[in-house]
Protein backbone atom coordinates (compact mmCIF):
# COMPACT_ATOMS: atom_id res chain seq x y z
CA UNK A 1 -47.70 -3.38 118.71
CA UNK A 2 -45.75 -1.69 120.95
CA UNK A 3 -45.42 -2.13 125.30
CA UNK A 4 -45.36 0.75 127.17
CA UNK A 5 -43.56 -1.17 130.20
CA UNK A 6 -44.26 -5.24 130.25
CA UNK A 7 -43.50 -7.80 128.23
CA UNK A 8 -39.90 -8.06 127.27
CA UNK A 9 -40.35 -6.04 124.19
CA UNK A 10 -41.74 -3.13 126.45
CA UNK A 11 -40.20 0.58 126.27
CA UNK A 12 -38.25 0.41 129.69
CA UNK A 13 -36.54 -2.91 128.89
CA UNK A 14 -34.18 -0.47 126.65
CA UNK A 15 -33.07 1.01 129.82
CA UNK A 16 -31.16 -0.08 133.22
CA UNK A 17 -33.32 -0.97 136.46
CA UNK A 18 -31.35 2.08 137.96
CA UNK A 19 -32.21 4.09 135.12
CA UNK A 20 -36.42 3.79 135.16
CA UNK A 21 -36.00 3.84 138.93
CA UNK A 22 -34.66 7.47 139.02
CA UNK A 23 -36.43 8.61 136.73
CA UNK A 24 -39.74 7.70 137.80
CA UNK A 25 -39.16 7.54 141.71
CA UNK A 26 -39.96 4.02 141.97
CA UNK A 27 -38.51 1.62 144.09
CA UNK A 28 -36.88 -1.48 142.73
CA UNK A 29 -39.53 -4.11 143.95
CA UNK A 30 -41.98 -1.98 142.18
CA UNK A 31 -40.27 -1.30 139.01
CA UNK A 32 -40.12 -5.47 138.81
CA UNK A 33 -43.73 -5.72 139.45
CA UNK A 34 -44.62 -3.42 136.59
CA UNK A 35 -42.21 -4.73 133.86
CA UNK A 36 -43.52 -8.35 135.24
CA UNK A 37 -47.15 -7.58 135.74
CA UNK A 38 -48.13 -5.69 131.88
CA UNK A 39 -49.39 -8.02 130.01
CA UNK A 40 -51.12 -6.13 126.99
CA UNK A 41 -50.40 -3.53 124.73
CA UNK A 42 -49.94 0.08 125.69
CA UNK A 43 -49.19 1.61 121.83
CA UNK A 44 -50.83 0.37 119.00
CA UNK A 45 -50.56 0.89 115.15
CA UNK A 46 -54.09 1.35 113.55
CA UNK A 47 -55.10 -0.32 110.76
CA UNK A 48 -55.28 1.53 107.64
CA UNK A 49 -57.93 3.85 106.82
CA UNK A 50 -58.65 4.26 110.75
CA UNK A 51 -58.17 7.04 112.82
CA UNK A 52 -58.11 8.82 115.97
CA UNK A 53 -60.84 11.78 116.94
CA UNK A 54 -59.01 15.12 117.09
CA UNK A 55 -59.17 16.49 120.59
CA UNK A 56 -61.70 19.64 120.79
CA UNK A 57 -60.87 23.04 122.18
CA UNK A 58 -64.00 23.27 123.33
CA UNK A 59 -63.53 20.01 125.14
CA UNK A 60 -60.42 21.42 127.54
CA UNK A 61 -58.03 18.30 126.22
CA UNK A 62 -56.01 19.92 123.75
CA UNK A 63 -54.61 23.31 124.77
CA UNK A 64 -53.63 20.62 127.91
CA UNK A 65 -52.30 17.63 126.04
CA UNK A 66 -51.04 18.81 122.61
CA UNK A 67 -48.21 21.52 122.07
CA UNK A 68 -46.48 22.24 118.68
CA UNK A 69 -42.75 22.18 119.74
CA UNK A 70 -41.53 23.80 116.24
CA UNK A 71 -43.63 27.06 116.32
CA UNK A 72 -42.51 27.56 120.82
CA UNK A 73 -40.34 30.78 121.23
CA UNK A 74 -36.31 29.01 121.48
CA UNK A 75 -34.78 28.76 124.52
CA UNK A 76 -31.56 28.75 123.03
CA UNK A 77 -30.44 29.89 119.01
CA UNK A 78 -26.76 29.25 118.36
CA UNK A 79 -26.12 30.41 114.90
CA UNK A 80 -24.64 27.50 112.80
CA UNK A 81 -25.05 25.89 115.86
CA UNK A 82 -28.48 24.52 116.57
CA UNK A 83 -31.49 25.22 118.71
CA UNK A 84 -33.04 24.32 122.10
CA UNK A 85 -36.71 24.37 123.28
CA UNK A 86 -37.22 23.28 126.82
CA UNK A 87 -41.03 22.32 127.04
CA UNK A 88 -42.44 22.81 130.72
CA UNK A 89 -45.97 22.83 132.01
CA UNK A 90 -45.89 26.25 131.11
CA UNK A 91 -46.55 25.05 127.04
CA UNK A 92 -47.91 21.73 127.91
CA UNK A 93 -49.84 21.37 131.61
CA UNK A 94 -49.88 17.61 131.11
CA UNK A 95 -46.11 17.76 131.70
CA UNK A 96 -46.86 19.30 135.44
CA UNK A 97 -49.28 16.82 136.07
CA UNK A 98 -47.25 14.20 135.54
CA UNK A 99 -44.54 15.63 136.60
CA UNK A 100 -41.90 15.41 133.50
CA UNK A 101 -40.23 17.83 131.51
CA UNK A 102 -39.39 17.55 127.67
CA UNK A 103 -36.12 19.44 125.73
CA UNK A 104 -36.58 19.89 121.95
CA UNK A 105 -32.70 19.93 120.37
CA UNK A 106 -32.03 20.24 116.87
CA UNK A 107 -28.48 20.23 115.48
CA UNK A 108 -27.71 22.55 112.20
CA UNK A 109 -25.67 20.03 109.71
């Protein structure tokens, strides 16, 4: 199992106070009440032979919550180089909603 923010296994304790402030706009007395406050489990591995439903077009959830970073047009193609996809809301509305961005790099060996 995996924290999203509490606990002191969570994601953010891999990061500086300063850091998770910035970069979600919080203040520090709030940042301490979340990483103090989460008690359960935010990520968690399913068992074996369980899965998760597929999100339905017809259902409006996955054109807004899943994008396929590997087929996206590239932002940037340096030959021998690598390549850079810069995912906004554009390819993936969730990002605009909650207001994040996401860059796809890949390094040629």
């Amino acid at each position: 199992d995996f924290n999203l923010i509490g606990a002191s296994n969570g994601l953010f304790h891999g990061f500086s106070k300063e850091f998770v402030c910035r970069a979600w706009d919080l203040k520090e007395s709030e940042l301490n009440h979340l990483l103090g406050s989460q008690s359960g489990s935010g990520i968690v591995q399913l068992e074996k032979g369980k899965s998760l439903p597929t999100p339905e077009v017809e259902a409006g959830d996955k054109p807004r919550l899943v994008f396929n970073c590997e087929e996206a047009q590239l932002d940037v193609d340096i030959k021998n180089g690598g390549r850079v996809v810069v995912i906004t809301d554009s390819y993936l509305p969730i990002l605009g909603e909650i207001g994040l961005g996401a860059d796809l790099v890949k390094i040629d060996p």
